[in-house]
PDB file of N, CA and C in Angstrom:
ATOM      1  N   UNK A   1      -5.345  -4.351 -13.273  1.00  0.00           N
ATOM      2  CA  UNK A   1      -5.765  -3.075 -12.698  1.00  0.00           C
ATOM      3  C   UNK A   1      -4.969  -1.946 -13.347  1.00  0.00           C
ATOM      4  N   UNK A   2      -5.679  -1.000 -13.524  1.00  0.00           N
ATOM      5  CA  UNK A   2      -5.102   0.687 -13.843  1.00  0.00           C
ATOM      6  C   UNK A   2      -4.277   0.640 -12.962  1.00  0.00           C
ATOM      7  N   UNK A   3      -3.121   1.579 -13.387  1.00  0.00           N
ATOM      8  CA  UNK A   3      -2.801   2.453 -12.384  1.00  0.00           C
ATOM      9  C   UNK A   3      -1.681   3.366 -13.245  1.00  0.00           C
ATOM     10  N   UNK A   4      -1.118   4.563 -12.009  1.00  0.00           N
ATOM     11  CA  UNK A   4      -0.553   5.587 -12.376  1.00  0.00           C
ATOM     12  C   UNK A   4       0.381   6.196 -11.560  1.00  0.00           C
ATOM     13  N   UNK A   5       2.088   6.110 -11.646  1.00  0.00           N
ATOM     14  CA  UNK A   5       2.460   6.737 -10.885  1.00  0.00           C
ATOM     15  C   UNK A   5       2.947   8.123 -10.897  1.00  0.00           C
ATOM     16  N   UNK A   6       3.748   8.625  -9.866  1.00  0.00           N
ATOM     17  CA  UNK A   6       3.877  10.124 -10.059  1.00  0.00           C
ATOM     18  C   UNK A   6       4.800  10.325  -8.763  1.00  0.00           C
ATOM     19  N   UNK A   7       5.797  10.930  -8.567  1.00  0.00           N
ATOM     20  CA  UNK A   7       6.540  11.420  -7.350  1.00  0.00           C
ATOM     21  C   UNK A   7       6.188  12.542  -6.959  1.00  0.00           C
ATOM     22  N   UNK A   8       6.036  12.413  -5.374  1.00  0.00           N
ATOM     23  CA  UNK A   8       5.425  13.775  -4.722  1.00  0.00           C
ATOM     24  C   UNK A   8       6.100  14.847  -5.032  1.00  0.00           C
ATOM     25  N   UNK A   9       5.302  15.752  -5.477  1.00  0.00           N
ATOM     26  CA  UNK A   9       5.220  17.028  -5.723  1.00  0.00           C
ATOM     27  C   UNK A   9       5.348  17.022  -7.262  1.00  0.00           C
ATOM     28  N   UNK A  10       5.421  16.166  -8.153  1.00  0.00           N
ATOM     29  CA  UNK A  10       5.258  16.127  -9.554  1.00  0.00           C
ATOM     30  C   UNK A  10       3.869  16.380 -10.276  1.00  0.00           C
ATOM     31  N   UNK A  11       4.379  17.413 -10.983  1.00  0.00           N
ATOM     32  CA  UNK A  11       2.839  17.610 -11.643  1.00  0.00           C
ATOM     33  C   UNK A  11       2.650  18.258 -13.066  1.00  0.00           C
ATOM     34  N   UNK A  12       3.747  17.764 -13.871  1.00  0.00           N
ATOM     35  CA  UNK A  12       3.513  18.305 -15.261  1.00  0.00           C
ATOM     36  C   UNK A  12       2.774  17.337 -16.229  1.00  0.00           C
ATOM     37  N   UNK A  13       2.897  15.702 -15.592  1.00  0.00           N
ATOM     38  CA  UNK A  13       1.971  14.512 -16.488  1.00  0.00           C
ATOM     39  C   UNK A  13       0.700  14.610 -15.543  1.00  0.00           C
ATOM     40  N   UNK A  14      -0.051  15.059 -16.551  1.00  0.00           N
ATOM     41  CA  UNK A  14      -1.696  14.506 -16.114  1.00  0.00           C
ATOM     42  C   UNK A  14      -2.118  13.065 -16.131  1.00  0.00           C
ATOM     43  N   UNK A  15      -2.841  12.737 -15.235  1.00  0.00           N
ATOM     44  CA  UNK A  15      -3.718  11.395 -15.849  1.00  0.00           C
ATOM     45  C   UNK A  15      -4.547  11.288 -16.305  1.00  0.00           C
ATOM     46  N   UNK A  16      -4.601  10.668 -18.018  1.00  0.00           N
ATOM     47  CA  UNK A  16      -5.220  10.825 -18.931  1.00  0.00           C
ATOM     48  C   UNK A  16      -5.790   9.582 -19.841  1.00  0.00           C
ATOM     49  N   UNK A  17      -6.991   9.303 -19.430  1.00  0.00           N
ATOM     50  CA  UNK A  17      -7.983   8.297 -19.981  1.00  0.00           C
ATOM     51  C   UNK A  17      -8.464   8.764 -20.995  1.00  0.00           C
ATOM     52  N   UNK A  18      -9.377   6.832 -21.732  1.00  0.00           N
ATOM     53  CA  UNK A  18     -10.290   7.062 -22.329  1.00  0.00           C
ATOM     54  C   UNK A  18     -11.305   6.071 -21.935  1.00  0.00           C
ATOM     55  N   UNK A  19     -12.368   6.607 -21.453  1.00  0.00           N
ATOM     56  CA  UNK A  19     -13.418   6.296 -21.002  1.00  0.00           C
ATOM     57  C   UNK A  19     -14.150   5.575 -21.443  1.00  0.00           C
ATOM     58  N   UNK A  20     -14.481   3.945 -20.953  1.00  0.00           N
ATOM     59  CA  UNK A  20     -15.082   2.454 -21.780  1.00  0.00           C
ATOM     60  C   UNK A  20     -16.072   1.802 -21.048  1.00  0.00           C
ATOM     61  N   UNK A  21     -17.537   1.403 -21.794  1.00  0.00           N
ATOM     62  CA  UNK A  21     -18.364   1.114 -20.909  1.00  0.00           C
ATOM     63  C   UNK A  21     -17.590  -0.237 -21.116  1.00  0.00           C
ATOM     64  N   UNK A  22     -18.486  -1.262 -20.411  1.00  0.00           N
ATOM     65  CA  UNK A  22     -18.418  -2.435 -20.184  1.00  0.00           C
ATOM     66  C   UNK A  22     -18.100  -3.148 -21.084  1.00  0.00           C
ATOM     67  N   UNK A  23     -18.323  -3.298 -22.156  1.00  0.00           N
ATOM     68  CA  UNK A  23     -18.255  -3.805 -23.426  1.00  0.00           C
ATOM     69  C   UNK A  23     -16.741  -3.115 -24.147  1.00  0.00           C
ATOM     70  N   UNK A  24     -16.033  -2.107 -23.490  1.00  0.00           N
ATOM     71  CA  UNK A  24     -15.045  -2.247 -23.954  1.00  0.00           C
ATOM     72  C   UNK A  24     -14.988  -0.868 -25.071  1.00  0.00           C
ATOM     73  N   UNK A  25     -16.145  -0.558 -25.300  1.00  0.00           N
ATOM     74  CA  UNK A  25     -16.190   0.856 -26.519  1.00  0.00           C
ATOM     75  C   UNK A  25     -16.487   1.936 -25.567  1.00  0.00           C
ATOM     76  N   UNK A  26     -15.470   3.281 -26.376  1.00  0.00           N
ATOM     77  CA  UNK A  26     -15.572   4.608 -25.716  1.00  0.00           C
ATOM     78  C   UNK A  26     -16.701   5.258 -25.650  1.00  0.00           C
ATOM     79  N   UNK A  27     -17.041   5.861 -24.284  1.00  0.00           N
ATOM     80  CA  UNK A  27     -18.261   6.712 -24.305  1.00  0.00           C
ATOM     81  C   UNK A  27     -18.058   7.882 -24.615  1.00  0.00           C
ATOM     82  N   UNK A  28     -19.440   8.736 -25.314  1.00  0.00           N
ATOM     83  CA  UNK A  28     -19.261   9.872 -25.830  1.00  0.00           C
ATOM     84  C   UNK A  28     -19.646  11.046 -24.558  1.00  0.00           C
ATOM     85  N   UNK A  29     -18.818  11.784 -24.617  1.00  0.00           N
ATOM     86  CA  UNK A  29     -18.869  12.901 -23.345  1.00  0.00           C
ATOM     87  C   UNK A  29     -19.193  13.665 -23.569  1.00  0.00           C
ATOM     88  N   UNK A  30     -20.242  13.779 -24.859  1.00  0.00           N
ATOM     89  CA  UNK A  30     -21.203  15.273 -25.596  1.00  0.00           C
ATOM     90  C   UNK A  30     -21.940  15.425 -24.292  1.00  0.00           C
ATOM     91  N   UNK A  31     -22.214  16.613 -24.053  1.00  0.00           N
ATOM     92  CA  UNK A  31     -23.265  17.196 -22.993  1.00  0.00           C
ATOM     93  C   UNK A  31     -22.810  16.912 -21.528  1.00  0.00           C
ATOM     94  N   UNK A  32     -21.904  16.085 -21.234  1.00  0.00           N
ATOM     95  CA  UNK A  32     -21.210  16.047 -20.099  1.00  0.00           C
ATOM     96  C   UNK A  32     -20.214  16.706 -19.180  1.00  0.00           C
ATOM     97  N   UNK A  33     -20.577  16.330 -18.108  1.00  0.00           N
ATOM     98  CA  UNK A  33     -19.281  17.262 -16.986  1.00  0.00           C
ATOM     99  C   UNK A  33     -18.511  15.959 -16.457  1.00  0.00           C
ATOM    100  N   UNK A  34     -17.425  16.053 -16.094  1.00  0.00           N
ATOM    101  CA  UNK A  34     -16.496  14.923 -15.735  1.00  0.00           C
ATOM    102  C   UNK A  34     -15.928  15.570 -14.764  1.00  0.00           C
ATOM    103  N   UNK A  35     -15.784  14.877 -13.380  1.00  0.00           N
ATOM    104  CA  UNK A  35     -15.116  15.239 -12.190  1.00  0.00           C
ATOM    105  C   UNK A  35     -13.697  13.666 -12.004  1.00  0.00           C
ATOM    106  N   UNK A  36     -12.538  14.217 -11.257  1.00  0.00           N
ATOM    107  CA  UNK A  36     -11.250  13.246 -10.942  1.00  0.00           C
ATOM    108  C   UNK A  36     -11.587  12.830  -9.634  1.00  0.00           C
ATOM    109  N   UNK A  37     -11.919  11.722  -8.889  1.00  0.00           N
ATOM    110  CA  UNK A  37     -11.806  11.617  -7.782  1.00  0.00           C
ATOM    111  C   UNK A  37     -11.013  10.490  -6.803  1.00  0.00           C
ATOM    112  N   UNK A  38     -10.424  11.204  -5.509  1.00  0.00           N
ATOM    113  CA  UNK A  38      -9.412  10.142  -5.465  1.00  0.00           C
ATOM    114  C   UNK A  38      -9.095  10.005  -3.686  1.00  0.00           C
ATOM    115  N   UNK A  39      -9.347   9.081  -3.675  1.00  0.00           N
ATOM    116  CA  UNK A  39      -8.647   8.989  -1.849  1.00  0.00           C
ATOM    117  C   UNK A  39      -8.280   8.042  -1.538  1.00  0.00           C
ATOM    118  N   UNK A  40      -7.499   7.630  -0.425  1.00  0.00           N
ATOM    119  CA  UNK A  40      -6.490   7.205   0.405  1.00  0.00           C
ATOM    120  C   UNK A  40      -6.609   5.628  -0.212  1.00  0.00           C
ATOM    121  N   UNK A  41      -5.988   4.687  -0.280  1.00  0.00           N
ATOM    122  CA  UNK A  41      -6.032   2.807  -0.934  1.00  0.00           C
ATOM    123  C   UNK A  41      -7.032   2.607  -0.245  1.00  0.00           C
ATOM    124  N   UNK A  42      -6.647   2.692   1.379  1.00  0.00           N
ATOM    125  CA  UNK A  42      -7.242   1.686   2.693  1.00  0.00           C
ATOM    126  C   UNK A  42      -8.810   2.467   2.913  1.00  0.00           C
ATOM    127  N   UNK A  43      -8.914   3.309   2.626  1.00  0.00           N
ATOM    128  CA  UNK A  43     -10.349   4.244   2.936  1.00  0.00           C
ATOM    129  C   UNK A  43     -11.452   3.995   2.010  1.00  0.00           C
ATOM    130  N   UNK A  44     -12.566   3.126   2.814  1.00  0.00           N
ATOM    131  CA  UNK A  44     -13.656   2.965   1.769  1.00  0.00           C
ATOM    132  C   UNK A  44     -14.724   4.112   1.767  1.00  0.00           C
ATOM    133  N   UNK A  45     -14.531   4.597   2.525  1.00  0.00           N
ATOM    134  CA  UNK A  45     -15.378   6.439   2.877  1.00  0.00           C
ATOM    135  C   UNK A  45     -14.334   7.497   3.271  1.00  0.00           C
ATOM    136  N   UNK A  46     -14.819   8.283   3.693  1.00  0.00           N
ATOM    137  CA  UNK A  46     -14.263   9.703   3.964  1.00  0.00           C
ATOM    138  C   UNK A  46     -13.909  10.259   3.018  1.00  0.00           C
ATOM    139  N   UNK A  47     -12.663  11.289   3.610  1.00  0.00           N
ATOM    140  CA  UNK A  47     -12.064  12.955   2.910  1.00  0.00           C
ATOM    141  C   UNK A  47     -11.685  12.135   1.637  1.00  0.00           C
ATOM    142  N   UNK A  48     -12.085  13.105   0.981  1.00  0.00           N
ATOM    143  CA  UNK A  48     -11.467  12.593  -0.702  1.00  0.00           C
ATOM    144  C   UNK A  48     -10.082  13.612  -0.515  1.00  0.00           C
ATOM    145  N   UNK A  49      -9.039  12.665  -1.365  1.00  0.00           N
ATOM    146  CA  UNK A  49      -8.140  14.170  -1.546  1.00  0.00           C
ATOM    147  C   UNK A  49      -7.604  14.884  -2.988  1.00  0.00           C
ATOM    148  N   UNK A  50      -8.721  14.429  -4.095  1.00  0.00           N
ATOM    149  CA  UNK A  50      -9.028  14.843  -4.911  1.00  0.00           C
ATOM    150  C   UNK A  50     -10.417  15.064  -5.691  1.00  0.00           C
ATOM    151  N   UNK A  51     -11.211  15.734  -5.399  1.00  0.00           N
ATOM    152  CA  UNK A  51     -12.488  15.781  -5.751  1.00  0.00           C
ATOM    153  C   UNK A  51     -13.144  16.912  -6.791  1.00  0.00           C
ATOM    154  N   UNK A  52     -12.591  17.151  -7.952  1.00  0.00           N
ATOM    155  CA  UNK A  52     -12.725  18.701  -8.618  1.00  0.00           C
ATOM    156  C   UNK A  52     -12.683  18.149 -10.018  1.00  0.00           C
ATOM    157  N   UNK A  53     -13.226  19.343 -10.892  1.00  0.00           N
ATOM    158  CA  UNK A  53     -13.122  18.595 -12.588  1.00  0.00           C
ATOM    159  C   UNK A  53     -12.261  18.534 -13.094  1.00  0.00           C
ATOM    160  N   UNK A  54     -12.377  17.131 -14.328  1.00  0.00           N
ATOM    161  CA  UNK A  54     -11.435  17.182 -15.171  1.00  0.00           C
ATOM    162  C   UNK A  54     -11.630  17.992 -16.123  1.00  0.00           C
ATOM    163  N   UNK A  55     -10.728  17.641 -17.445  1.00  0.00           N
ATOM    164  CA  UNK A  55     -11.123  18.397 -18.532  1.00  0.00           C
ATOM    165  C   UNK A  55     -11.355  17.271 -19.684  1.00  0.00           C
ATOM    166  N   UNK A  56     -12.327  17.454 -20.499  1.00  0.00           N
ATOM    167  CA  UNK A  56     -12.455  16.334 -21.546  1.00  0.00           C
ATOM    168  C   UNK A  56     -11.811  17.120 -22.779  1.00  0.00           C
ATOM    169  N   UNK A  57     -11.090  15.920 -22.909  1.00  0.00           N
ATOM    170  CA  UNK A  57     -10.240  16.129 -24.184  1.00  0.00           C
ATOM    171  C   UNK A  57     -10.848  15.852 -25.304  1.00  0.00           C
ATOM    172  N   UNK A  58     -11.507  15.183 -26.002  1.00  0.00           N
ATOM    173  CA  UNK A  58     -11.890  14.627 -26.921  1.00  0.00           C
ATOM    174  C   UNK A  58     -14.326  14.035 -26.673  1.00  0.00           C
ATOM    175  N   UNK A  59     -14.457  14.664 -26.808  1.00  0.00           N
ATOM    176  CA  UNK A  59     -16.123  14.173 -26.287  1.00  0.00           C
ATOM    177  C   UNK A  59     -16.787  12.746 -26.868  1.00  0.00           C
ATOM    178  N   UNK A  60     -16.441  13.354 -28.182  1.00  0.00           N
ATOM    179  CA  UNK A  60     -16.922  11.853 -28.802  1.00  0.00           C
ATOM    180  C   UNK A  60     -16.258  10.640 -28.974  1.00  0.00           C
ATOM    181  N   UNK A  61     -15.015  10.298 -28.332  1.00  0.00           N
ATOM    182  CA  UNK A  61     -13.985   9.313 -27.980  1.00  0.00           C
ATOM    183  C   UNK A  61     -13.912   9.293 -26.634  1.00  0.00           C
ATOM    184  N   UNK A  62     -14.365   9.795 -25.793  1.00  0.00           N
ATOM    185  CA  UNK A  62     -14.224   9.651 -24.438  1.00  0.00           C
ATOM    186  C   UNK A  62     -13.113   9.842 -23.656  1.00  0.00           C
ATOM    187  N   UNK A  63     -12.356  10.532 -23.974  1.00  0.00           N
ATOM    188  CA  UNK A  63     -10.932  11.084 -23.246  1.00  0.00           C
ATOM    189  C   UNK A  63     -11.245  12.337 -22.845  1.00  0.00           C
ATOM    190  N   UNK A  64     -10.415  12.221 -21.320  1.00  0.00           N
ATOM    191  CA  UNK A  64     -10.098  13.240 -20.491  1.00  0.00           C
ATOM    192  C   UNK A  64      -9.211  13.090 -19.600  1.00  0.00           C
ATOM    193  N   UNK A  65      -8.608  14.112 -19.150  1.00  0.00           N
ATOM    194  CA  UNK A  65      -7.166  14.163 -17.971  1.00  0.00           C
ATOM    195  C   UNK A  65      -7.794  14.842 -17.231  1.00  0.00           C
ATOM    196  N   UNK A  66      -6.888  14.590 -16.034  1.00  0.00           N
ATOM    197  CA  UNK A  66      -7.254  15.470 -14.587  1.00  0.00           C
ATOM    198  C   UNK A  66      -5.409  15.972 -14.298  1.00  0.00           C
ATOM    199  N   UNK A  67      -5.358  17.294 -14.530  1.00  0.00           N
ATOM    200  CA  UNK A  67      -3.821  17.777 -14.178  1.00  0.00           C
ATOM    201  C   UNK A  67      -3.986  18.085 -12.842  1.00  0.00           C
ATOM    202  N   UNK A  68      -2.500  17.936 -12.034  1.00  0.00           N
ATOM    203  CA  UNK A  68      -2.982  17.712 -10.831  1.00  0.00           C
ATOM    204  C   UNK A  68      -2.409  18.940 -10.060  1.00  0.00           C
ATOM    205  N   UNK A  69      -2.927  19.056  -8.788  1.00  0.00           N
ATOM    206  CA  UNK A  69      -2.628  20.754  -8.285  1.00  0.00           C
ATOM    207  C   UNK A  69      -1.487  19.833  -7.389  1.00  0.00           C
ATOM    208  N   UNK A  70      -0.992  20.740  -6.856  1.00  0.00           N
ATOM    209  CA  UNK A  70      -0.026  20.901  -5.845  1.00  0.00           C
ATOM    210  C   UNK A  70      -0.423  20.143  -4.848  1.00  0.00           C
ATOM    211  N   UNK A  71      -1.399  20.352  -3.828  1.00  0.00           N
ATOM    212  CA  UNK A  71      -1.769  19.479  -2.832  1.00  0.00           C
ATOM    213  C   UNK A  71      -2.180  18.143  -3.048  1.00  0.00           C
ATOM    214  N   UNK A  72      -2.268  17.550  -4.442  1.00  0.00           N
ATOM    215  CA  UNK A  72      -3.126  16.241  -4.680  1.00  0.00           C
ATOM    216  C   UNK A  72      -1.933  15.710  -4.754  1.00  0.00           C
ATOM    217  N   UNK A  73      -0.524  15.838  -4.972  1.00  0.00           N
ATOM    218  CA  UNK A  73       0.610  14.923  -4.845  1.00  0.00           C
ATOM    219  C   UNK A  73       1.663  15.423  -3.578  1.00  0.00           C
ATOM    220  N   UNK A  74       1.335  15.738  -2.816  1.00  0.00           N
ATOM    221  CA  UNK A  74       1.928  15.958  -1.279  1.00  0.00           C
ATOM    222  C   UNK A  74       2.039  15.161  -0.610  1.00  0.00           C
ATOM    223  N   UNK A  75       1.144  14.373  -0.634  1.00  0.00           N
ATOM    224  CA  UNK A  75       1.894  13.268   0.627  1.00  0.00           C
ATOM    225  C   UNK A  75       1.728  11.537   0.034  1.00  0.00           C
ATOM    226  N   UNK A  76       2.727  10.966   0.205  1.00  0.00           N
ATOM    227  CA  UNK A  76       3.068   9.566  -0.868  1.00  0.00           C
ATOM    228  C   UNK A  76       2.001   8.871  -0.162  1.00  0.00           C
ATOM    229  N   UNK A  77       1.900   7.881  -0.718  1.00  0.00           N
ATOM    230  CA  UNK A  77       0.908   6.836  -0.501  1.00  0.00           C
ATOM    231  C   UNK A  77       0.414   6.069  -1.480  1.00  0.00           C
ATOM    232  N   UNK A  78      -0.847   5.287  -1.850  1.00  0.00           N
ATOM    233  CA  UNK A  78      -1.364   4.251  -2.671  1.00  0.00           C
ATOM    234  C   UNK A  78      -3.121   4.892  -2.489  1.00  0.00           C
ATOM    235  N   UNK A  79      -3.124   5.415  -3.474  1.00  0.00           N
ATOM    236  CA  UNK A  79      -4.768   5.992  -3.400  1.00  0.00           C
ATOM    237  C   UNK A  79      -5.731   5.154  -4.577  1.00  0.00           C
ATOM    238  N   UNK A  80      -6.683   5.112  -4.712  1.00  0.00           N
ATOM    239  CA  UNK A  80      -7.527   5.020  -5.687  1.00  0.00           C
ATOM    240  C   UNK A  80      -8.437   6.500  -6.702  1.00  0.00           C
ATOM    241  N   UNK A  81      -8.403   6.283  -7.547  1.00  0.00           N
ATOM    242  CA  UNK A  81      -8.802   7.414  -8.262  1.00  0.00           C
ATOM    243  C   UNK A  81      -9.618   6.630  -9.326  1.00  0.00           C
ATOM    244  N   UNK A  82     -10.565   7.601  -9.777  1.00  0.00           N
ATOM    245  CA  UNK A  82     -11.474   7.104 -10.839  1.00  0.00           C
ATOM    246  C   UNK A  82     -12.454   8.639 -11.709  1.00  0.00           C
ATOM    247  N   UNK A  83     -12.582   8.346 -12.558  1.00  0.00           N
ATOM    248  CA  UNK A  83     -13.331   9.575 -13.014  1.00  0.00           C
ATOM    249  C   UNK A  83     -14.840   9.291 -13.364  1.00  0.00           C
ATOM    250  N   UNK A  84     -15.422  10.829 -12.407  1.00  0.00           N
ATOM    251  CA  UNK A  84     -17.063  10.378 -12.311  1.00  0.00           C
ATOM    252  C   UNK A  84     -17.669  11.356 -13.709  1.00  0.00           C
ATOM    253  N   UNK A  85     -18.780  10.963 -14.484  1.00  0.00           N
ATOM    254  CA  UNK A  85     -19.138  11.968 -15.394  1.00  0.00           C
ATOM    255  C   UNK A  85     -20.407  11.996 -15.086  1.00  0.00           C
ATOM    256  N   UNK A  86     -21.116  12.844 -15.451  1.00  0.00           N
ATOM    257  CA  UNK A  86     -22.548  13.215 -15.174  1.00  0.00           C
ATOM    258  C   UNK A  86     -23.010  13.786 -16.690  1.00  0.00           C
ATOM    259  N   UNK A  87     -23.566  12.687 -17.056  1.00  0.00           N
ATOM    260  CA  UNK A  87     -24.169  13.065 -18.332  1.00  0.00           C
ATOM    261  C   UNK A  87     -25.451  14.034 -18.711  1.00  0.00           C
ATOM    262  N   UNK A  88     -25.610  14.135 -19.739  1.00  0.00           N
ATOM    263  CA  UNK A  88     -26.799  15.580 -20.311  1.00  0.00           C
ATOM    264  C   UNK A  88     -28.182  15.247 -19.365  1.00  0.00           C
ATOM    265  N   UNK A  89     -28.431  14.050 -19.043  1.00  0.00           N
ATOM    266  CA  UNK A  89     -29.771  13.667 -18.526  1.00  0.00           C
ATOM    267  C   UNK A  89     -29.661  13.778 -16.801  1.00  0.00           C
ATOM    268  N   UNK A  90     -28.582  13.982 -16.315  1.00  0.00           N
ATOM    269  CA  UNK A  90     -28.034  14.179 -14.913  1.00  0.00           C
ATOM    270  C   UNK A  90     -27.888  12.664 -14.020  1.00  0.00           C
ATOM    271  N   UNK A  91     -27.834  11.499 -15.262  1.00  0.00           N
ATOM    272  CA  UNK A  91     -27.638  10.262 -14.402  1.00  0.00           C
ATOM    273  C   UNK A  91     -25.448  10.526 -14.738  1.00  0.00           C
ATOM    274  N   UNK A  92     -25.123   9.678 -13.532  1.00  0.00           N
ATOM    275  CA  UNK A  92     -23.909   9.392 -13.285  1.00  0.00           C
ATOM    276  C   UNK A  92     -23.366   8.055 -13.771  1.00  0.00           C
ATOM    277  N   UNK A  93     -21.842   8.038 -13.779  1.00  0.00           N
ATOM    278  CA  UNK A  93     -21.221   6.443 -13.751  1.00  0.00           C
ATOM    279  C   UNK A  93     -19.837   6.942 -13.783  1.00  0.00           C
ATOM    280  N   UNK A  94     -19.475   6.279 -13.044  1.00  0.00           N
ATOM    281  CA  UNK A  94     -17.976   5.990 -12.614  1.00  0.00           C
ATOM    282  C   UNK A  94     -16.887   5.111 -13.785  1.00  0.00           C
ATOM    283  N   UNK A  95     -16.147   5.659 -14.229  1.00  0.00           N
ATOM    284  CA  UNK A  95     -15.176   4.984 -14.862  1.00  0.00           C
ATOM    285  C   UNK A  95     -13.906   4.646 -14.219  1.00  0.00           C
ATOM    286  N   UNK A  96     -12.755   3.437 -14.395  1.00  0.00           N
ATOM    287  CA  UNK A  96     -13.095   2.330 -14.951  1.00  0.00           C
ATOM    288  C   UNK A  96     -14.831   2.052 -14.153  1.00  0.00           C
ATOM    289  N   UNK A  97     -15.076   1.384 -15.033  1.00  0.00           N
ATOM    290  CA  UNK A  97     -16.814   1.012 -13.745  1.00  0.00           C
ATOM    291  C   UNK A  97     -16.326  -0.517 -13.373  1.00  0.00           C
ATOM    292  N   UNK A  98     -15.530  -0.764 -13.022  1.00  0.00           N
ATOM    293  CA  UNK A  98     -15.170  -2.043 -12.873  1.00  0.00           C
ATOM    294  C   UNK A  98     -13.514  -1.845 -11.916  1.00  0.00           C
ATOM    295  N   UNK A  99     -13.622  -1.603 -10.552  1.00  0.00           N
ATOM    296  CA  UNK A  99     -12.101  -1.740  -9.819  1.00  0.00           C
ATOM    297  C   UNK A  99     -12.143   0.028  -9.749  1.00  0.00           C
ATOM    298  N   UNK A 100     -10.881   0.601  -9.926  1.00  0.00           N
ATOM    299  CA  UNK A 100     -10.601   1.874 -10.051  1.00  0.00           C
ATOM    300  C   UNK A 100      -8.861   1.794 -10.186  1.00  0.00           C
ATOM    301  N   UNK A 101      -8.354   3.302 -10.660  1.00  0.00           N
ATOM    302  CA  UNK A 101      -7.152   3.484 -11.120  1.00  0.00           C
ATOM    303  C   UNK A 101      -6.348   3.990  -9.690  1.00  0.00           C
ATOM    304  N   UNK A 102      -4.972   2.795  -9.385  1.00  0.00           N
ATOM    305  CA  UNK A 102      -4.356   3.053  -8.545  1.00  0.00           C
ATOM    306  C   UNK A 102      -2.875   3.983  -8.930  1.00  0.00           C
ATOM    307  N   UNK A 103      -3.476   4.703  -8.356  1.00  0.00           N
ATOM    308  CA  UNK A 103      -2.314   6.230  -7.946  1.00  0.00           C
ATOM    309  C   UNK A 103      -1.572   5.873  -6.920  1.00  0.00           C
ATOM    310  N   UNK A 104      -0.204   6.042  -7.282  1.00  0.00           N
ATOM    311  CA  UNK A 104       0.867   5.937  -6.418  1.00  0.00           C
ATOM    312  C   UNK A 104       1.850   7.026  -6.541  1.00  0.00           C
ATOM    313  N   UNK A 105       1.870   7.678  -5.224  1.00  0.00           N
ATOM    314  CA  UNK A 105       2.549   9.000  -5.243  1.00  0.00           C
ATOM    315  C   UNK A 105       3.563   8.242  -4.111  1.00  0.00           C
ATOM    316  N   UNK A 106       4.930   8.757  -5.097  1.00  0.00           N
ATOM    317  CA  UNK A 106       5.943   7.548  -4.134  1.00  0.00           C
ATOM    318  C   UNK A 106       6.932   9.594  -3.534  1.00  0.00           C
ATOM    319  N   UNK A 107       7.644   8.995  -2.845  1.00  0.00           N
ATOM    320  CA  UNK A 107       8.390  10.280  -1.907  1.00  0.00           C
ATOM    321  C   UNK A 107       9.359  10.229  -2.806  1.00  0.00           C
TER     322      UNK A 107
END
């Protein structure tokens, strides 16, 4: 499994992927919007407490970071995070597409 840590209230390292379909090769993020999204380990619904865009770094390699605001590392815990993109044709997919990246914001 991914994952990523960070101490509350730290926020100068972004988390920064590169985005792989199934097969393991990078997708191209021409014409795309990419959102960070992220909530609580134990929560299979509700409040997200990160839900806003990333930025793509690279389009045709599939990298992008999500730098994080102030409130998204406030309170410690074990979250899941994953990045959603919405491609030129307006279908979606979730990366990793397989599990998701565990964020750990320790005190």
């Amino acid at each position: 499994m991914d994952s990523f840590t960070v101490k509350g209230g730290d926020r100068r390292e972004a988390i920064q992927r590169t985005l792989k379909d199934s097969a393991g090769v990078a997708v191209s993020l021409a014409g795309a919007s990419v959102k960070f999204r992220m909530r609580k380990k134990r929560s299979s619904g509700g409040t997200f407490k990160v839900d806003t865009t990333a930025t793509i770094v690279d389009a045709p390699t599939g990298v992008v970071k999500y730098s994080w605001a102030a409130i998204d590392v406030d309170a410690p815990g074990a979250y899941r995070g994953w990045f959603e993109v919405t491609f030129g044709d307006a279908t979606k997919q979730s990366f990793p597409n397989a599990g998701w990246i565990l964020v750990l914001v320790e005190a």
